[in-house]
C-alpha atoms as a PDB file:
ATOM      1  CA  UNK A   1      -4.245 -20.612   8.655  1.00  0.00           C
ATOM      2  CA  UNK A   2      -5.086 -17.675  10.718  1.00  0.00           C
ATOM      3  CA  UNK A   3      -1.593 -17.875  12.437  1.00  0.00           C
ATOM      4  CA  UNK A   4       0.087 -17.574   8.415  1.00  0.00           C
ATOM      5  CA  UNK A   5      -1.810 -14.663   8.156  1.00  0.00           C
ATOM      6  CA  UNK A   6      -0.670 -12.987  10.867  1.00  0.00           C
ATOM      7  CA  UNK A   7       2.564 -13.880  10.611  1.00  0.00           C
ATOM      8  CA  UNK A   8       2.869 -11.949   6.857  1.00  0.00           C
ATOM      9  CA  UNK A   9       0.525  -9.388   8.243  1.00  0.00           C
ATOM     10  CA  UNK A  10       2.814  -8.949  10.905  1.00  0.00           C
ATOM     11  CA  UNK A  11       6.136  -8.991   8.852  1.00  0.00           C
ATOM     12  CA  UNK A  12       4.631  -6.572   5.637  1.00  0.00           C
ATOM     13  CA  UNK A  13       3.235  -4.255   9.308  1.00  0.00           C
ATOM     14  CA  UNK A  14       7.103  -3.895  10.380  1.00  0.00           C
ATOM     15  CA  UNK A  15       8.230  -3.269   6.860  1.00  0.00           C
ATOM     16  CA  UNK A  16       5.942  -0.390   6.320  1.00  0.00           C
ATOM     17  CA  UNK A  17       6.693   0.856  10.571  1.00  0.00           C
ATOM     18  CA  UNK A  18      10.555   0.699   9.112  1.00  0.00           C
ATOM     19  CA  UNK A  19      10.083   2.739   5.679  1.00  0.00           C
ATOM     20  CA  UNK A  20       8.486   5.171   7.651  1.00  0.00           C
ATOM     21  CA  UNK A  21      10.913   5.473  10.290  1.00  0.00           C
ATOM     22  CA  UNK A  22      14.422   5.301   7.998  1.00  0.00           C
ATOM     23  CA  UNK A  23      13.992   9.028   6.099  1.00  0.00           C
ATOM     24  CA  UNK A  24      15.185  11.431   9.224  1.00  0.00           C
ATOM     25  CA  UNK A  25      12.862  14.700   8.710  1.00  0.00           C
ATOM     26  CA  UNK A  26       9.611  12.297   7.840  1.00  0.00           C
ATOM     27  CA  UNK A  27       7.814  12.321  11.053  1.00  0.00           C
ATOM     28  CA  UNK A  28       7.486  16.268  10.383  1.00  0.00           C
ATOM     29  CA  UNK A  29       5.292  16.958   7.553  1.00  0.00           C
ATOM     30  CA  UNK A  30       4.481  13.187   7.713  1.00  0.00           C
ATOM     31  CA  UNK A  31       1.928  13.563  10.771  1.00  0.00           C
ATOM     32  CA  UNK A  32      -1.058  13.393   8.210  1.00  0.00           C
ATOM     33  CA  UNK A  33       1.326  10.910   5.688  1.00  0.00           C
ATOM     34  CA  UNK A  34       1.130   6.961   4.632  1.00  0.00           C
ATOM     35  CA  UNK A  35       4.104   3.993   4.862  1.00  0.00           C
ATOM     36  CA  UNK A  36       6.811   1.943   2.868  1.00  0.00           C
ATOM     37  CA  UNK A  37       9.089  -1.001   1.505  1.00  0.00           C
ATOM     38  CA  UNK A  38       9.808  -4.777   0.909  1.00  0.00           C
ATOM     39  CA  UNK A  39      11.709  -7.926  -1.670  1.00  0.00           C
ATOM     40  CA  UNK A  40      12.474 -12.012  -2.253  1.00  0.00           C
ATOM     41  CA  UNK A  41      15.637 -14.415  -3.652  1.00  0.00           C
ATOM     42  CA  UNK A  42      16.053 -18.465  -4.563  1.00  0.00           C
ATOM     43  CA  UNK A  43      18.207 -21.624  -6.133  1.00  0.00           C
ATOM     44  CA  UNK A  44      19.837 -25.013  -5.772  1.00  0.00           C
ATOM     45  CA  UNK A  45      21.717 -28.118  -7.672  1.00  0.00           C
ATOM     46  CA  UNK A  46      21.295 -31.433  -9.307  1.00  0.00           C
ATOM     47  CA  UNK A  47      19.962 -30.493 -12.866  1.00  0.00           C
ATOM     48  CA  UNK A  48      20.229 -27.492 -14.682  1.00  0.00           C
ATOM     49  CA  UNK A  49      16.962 -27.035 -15.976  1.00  0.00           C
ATOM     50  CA  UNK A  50      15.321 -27.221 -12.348  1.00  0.00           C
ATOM     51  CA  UNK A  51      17.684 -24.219 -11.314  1.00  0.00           C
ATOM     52  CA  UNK A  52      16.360 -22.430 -14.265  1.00  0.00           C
ATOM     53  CA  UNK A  53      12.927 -23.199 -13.302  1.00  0.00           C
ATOM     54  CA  UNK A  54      13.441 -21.817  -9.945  1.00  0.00           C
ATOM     55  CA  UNK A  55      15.093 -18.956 -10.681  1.00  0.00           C
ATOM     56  CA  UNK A  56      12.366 -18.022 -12.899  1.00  0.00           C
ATOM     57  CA  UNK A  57       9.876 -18.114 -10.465  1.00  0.00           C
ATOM     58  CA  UNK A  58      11.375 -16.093  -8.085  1.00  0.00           C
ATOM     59  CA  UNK A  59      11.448 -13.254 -10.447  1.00  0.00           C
ATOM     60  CA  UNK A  60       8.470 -13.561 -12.120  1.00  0.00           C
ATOM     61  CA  UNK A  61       4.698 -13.404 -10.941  1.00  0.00           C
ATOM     62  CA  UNK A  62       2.972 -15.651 -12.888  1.00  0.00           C
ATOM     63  CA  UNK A  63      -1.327 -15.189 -12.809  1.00  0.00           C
ATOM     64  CA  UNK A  64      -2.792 -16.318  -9.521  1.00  0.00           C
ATOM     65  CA  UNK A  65      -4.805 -20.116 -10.259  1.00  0.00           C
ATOM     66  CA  UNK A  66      -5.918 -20.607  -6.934  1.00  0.00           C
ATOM     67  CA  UNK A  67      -8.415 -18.377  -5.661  1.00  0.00           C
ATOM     68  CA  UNK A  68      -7.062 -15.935  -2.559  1.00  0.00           C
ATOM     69  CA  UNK A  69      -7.954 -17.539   0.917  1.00  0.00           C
ATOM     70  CA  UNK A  70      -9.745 -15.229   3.324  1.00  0.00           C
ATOM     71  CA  UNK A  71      -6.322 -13.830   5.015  1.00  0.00           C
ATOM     72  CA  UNK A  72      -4.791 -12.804   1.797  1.00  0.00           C
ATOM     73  CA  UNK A  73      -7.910 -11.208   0.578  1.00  0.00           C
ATOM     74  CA  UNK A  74      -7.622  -9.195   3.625  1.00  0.00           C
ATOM     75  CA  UNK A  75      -4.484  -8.498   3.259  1.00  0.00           C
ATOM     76  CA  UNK A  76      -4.763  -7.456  -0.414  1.00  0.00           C
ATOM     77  CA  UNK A  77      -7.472  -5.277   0.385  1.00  0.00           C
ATOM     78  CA  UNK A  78      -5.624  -3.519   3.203  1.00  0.00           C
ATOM     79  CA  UNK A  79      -3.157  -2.640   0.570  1.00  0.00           C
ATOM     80  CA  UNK A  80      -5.311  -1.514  -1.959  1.00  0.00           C
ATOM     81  CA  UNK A  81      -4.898  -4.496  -4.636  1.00  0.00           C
ATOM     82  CA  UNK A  82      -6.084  -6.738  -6.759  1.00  0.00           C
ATOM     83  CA  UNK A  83      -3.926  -9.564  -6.228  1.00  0.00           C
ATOM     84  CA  UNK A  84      -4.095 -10.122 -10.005  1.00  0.00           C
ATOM     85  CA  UNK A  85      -1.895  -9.542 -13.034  1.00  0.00           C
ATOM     86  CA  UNK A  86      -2.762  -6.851 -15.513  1.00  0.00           C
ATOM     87  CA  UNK A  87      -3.447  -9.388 -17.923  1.00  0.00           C
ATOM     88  CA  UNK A  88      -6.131 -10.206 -15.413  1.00  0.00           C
ATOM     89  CA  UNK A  89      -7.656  -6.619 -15.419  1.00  0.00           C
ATOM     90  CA  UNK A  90     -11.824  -5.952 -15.624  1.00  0.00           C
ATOM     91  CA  UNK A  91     -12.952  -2.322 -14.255  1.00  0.00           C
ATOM     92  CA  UNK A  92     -14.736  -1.858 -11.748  1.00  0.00           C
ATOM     93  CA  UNK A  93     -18.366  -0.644 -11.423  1.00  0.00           C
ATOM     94  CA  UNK A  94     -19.229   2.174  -9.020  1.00  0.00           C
ATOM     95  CA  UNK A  95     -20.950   0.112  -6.467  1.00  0.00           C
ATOM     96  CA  UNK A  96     -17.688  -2.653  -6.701  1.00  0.00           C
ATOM     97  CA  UNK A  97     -15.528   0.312  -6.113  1.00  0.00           C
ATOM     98  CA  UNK A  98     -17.582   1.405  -3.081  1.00  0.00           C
ATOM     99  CA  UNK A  99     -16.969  -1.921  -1.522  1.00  0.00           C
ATOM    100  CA  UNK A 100     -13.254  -1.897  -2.123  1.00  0.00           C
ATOM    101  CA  UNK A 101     -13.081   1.147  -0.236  1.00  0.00           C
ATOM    102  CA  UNK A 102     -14.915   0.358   2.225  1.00  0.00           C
ATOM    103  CA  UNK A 103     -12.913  -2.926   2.886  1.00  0.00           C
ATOM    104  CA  UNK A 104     -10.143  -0.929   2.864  1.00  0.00           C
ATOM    105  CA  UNK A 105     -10.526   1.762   5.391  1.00  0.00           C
ATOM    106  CA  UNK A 106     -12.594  -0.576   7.392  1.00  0.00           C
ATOM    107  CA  UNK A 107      -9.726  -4.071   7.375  1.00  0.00           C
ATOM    108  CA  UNK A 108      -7.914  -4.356  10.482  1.00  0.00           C
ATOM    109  CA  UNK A 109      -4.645  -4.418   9.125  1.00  0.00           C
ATOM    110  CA  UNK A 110      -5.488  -0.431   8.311  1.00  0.00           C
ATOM    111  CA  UNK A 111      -6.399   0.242  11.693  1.00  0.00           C
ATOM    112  CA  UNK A 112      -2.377  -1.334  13.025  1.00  0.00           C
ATOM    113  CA  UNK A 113      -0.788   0.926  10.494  1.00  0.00           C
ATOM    114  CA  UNK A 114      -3.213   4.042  12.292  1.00  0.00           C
ATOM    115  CA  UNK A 115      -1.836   2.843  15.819  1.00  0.00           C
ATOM    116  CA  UNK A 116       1.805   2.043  14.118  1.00  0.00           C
ATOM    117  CA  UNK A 117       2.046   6.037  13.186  1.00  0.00           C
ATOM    118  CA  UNK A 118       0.465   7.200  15.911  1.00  0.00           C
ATOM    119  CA  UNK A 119       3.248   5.520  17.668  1.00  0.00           C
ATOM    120  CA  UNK A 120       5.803   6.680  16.238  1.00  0.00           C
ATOM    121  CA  UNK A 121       5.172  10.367  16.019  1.00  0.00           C
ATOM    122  CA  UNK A 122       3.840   9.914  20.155  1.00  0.00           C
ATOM    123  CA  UNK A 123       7.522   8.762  20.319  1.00  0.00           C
ATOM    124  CA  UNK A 124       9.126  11.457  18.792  1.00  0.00           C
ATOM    125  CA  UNK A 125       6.506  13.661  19.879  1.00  0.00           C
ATOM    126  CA  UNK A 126       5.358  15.329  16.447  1.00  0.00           C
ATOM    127  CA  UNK A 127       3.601  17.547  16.382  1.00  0.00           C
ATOM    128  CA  UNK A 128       4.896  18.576  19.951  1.00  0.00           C
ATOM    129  CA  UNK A 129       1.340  20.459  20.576  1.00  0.00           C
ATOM    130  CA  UNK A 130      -0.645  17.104  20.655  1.00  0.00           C
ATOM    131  CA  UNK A 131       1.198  16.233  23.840  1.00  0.00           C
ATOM    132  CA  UNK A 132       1.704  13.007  25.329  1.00  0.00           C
ATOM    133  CA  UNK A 133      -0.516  10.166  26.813  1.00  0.00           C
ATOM    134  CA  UNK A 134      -3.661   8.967  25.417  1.00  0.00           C
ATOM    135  CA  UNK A 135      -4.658  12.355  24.266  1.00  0.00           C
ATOM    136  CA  UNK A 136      -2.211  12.917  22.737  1.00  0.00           C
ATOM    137  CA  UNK A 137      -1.883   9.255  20.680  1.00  0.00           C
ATOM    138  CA  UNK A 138      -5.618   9.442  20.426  1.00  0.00           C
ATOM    139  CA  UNK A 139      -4.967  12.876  18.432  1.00  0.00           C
ATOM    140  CA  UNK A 140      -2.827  11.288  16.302  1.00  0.00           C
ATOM    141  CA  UNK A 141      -4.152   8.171  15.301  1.00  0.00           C
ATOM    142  CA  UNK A 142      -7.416  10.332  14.312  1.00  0.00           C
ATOM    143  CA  UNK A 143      -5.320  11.965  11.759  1.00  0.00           C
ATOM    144  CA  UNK A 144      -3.975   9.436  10.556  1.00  0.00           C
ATOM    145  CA  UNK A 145      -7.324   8.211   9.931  1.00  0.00           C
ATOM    146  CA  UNK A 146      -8.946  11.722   9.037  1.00  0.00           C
ATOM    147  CA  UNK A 147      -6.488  12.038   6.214  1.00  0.00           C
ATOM    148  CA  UNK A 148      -6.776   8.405   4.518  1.00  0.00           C
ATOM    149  CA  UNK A 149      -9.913   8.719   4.797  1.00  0.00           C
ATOM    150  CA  UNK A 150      -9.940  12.265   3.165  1.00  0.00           C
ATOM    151  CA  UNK A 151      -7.684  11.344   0.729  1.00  0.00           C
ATOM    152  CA  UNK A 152      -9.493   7.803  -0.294  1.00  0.00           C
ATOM    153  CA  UNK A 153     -12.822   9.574  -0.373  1.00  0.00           C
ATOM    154  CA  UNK A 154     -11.289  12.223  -3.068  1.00  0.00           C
ATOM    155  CA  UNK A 155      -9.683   9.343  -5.054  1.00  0.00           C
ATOM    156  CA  UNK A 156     -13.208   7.223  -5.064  1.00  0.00           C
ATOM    157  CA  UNK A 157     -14.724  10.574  -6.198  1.00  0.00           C
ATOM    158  CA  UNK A 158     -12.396  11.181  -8.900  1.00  0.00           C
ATOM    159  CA  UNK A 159     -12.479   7.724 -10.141  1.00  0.00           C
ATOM    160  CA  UNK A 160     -15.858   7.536 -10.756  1.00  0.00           C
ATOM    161  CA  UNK A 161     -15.807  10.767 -12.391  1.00  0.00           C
ATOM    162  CA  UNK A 162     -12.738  10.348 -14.826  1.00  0.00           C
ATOM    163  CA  UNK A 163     -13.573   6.793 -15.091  1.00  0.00           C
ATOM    164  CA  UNK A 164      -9.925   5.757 -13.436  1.00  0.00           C
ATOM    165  CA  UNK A 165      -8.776   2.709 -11.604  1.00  0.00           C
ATOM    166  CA  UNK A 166      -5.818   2.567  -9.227  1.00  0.00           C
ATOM    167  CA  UNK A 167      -6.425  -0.592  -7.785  1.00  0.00           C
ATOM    168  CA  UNK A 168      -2.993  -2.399  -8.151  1.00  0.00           C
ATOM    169  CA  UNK A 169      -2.952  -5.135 -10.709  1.00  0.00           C
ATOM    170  CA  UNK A 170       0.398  -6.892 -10.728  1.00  0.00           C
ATOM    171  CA  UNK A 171       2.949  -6.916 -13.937  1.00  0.00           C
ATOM    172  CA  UNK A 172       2.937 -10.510 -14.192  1.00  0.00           C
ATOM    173  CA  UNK A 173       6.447  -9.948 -15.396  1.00  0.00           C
ATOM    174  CA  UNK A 174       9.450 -11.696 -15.361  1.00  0.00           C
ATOM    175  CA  UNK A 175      12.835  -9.918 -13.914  1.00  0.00           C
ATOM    176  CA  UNK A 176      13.046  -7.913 -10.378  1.00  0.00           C
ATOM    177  CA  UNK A 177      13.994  -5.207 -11.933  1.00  0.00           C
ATOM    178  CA  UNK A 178      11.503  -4.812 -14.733  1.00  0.00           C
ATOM    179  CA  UNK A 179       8.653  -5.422 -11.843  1.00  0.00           C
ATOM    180  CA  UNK A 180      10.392  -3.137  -9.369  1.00  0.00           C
ATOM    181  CA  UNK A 181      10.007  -0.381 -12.190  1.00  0.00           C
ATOM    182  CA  UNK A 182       6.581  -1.190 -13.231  1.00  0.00           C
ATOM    183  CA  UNK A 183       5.581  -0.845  -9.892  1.00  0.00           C
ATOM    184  CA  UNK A 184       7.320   2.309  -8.914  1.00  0.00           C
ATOM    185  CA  UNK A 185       5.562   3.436 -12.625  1.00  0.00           C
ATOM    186  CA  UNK A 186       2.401   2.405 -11.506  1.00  0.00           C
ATOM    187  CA  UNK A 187       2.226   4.750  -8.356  1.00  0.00           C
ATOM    188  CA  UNK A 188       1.274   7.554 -10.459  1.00  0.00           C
ATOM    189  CA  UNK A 189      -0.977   6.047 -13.572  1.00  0.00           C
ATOM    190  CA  UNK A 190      -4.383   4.609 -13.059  1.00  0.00           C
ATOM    191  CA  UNK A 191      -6.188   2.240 -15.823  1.00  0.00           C
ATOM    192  CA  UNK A 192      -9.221   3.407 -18.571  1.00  0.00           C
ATOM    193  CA  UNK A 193     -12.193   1.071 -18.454  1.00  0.00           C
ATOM    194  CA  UNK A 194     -10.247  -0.622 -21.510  1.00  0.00           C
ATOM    195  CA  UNK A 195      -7.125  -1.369 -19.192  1.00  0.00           C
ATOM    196  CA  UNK A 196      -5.184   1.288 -20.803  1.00  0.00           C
ATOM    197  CA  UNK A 197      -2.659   2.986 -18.208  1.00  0.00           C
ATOM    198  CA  UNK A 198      -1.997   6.477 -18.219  1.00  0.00           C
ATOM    199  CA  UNK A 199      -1.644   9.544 -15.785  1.00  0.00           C
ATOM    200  CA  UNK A 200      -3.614   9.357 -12.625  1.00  0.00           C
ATOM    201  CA  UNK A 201      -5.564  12.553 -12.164  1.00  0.00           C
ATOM    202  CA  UNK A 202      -8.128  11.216  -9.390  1.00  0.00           C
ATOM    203  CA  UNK A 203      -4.812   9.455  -7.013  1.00  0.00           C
ATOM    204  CA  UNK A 204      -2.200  12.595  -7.421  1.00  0.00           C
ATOM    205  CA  UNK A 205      -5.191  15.021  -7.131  1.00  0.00           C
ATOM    206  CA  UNK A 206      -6.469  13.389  -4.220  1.00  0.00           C
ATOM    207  CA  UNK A 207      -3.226  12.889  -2.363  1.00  0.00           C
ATOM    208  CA  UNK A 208      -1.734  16.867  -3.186  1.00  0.00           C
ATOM    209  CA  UNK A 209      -5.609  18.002  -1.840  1.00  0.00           C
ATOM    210  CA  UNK A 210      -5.898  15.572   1.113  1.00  0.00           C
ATOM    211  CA  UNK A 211      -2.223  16.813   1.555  1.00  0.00           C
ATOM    212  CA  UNK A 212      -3.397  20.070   2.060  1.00  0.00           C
ATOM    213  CA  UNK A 213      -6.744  19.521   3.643  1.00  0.00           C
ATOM    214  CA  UNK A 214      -5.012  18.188   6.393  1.00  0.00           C
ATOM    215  CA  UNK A 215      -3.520  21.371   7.119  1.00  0.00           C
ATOM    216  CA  UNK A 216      -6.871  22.621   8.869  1.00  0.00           C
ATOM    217  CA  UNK A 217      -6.702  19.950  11.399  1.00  0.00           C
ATOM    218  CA  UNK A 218      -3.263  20.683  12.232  1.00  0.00           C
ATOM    219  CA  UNK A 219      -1.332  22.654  14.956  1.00  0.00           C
ATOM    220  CA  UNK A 220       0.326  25.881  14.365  1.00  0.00           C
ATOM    221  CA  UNK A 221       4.049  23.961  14.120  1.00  0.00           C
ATOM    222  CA  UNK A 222       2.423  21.813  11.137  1.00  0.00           C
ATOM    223  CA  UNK A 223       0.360  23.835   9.088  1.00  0.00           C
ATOM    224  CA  UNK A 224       2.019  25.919   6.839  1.00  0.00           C
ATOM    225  CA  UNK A 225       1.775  25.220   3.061  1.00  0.00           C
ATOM    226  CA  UNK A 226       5.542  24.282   2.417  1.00  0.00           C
ATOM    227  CA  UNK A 227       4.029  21.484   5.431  1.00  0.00           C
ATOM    228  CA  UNK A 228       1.117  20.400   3.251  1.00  0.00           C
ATOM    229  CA  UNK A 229       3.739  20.222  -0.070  1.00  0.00           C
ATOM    230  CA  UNK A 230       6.500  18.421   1.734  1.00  0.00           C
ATOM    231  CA  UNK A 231       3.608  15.575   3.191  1.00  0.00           C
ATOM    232  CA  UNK A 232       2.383  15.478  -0.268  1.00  0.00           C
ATOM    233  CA  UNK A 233       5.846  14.439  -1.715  1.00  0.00           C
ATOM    234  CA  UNK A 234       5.737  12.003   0.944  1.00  0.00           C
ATOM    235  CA  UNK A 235       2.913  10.772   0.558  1.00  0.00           C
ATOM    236  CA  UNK A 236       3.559  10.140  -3.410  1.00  0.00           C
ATOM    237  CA  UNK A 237       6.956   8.517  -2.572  1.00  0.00           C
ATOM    238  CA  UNK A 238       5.699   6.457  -0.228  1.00  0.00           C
ATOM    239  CA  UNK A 239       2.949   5.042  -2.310  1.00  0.00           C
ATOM    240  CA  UNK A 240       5.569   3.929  -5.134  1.00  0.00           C
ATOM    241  CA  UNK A 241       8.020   2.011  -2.114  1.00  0.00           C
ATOM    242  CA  UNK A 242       4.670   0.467  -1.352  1.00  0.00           C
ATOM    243  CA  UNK A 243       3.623  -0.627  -4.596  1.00  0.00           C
ATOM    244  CA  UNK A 244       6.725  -3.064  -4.697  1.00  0.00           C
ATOM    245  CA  UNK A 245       5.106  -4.300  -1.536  1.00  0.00           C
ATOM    246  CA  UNK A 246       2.643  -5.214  -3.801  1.00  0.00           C
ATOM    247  CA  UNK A 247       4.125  -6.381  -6.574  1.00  0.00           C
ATOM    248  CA  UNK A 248       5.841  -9.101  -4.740  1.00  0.00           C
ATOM    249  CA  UNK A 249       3.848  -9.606  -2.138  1.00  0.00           C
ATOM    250  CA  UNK A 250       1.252 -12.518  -3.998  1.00  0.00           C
ATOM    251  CA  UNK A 251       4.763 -14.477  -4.099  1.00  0.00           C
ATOM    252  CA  UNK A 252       4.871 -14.216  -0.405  1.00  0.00           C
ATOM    253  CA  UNK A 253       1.682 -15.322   0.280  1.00  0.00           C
ATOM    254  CA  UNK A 254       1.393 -17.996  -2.643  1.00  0.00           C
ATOM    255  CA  UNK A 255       3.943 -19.981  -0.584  1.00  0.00           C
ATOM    256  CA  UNK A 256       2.973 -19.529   2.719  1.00  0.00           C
ATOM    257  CA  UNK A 257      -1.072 -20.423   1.722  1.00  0.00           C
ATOM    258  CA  UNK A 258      -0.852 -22.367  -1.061  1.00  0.00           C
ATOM    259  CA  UNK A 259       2.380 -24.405  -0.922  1.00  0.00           C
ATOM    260  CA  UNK A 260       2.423 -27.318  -3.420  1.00  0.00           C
ATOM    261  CA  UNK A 261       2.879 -30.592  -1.172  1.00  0.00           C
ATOM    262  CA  UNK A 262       1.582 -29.040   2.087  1.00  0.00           C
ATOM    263  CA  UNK A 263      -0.141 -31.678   3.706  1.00  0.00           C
ATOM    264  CA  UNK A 264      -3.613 -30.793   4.310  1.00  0.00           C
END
């Protein structure tokens, strides 16, 4: 079990490393940024109506029956979701939205996508005033951290305020495209109490501020304002390439954890 969930924390890790990596100017006002993408297929012959079946259910996301093992619950957290359809949807209270957090900044998984950026920009040496060597990736993998935590800490603030939720709760949809669009949707509404979606004041208003925040903490080469816009664009795009992560990603790890006829 624990080598299943490192294996999909490992492959969703290099997904993210790769979104990140693909836009050319990223690295730039990205220092202080978040990650990206992911997607499924399916079929076969003998009867009709089996095909159907099949093809059905790699399209759709049908509500979760088995309870998350401990890997996937990790994994879910480190992403920021639910791991449950909207259907599925009860708001959190202020102390359950503490823990989330806390899970979150805290998992593992969120500490490999610190050391994954600071990689990255080490390698292409952004911003070029941090230097090299373990100064210089110690530099950035603190701000990667400073700002997630920065920005989380905002979004906590203004959910409890505004009485938002952005956990992700899948569409339980049927259709890639339908869920692909839902989820891109999704990275800028957050939920009333009554499940409701609408615009997310406490997750743009956190990012665009964190965006900027970050600005302090950074070198002269990094810290203009048209720096602090262009990561917050980033940012925001980013979030919506990961939410299709999530959206498909309970398909993913319905198979590799709870495969009917696994032998136990």
């Amino acid at each position: 079990m624990t080598n299943k969930g490192g294996l999909v924390i490992t492959g969703t890790l290099i997904a993210l490393i790769q979104g990140l990596v693909c836009p050319g100017n990223i690295a730039r006002a990205q220092v202080a940024g978040q990650f990206t993408p992911g997607s499924p297929a399916g079929g076969s012959s003998d009867s009709s109506v089996s095909t159907a079946a099949a093809a059905s259910a790699a399209v759709s996301q049908p509500s979760a029956e088995a309870a998350p093992s401990n890997a996937e619950s990790s994994l879910f957290y480190s992403l920021f979701m639910a791991g449950k359809t909207q259907d599925q949807f009860t708001p959190l209270t202020p102390k359950e939205r503490l823990k989330v957090y806390a899970k979150d900044l805290l998992s593992p998984f969120h500490f490999m996508m610190a050391g994954a950026a600071a990689g990255i920009t080490q390698l292409q040496n952004v911003p070029p005033e941090w230097g090299q060597g373990a100064e210089g990736y110690a530099r950035r993998f603190a701000n990667y951290y400073a700002y997630a935590t920065t920005s989380s800490m905002l979004q906590m603030a203004g959910e409890d305020i505004l009485h938002e939720d952005n956990l992700y709760y899948g569409s339980g949809e049927q259709g890639v495209w339908r869920r692909v669009r839902y989820a891109v949707k999704s990275s800028v509404l957050a939920r009333s109490d009554d499940g409701t979606q609408h615009f997310s004041v406490s997750q743009v208003g956190s990012t665009a501020a964190a965006a900027f925040i970050s600005r302090l903490w950074q070198p002269a080469s990094n810290n203009s304002a048209g720096d602090g816009a262009a990561s917050f664009g980033i940012s925001m795009a980013t979030n919506a390439g990961v939410n299709v992560i999530r959206e498909f990603l309970p398909d993913v790890t319905r198979r590799v954890f709870h495969r009917e006829g696994s032998h136990e």
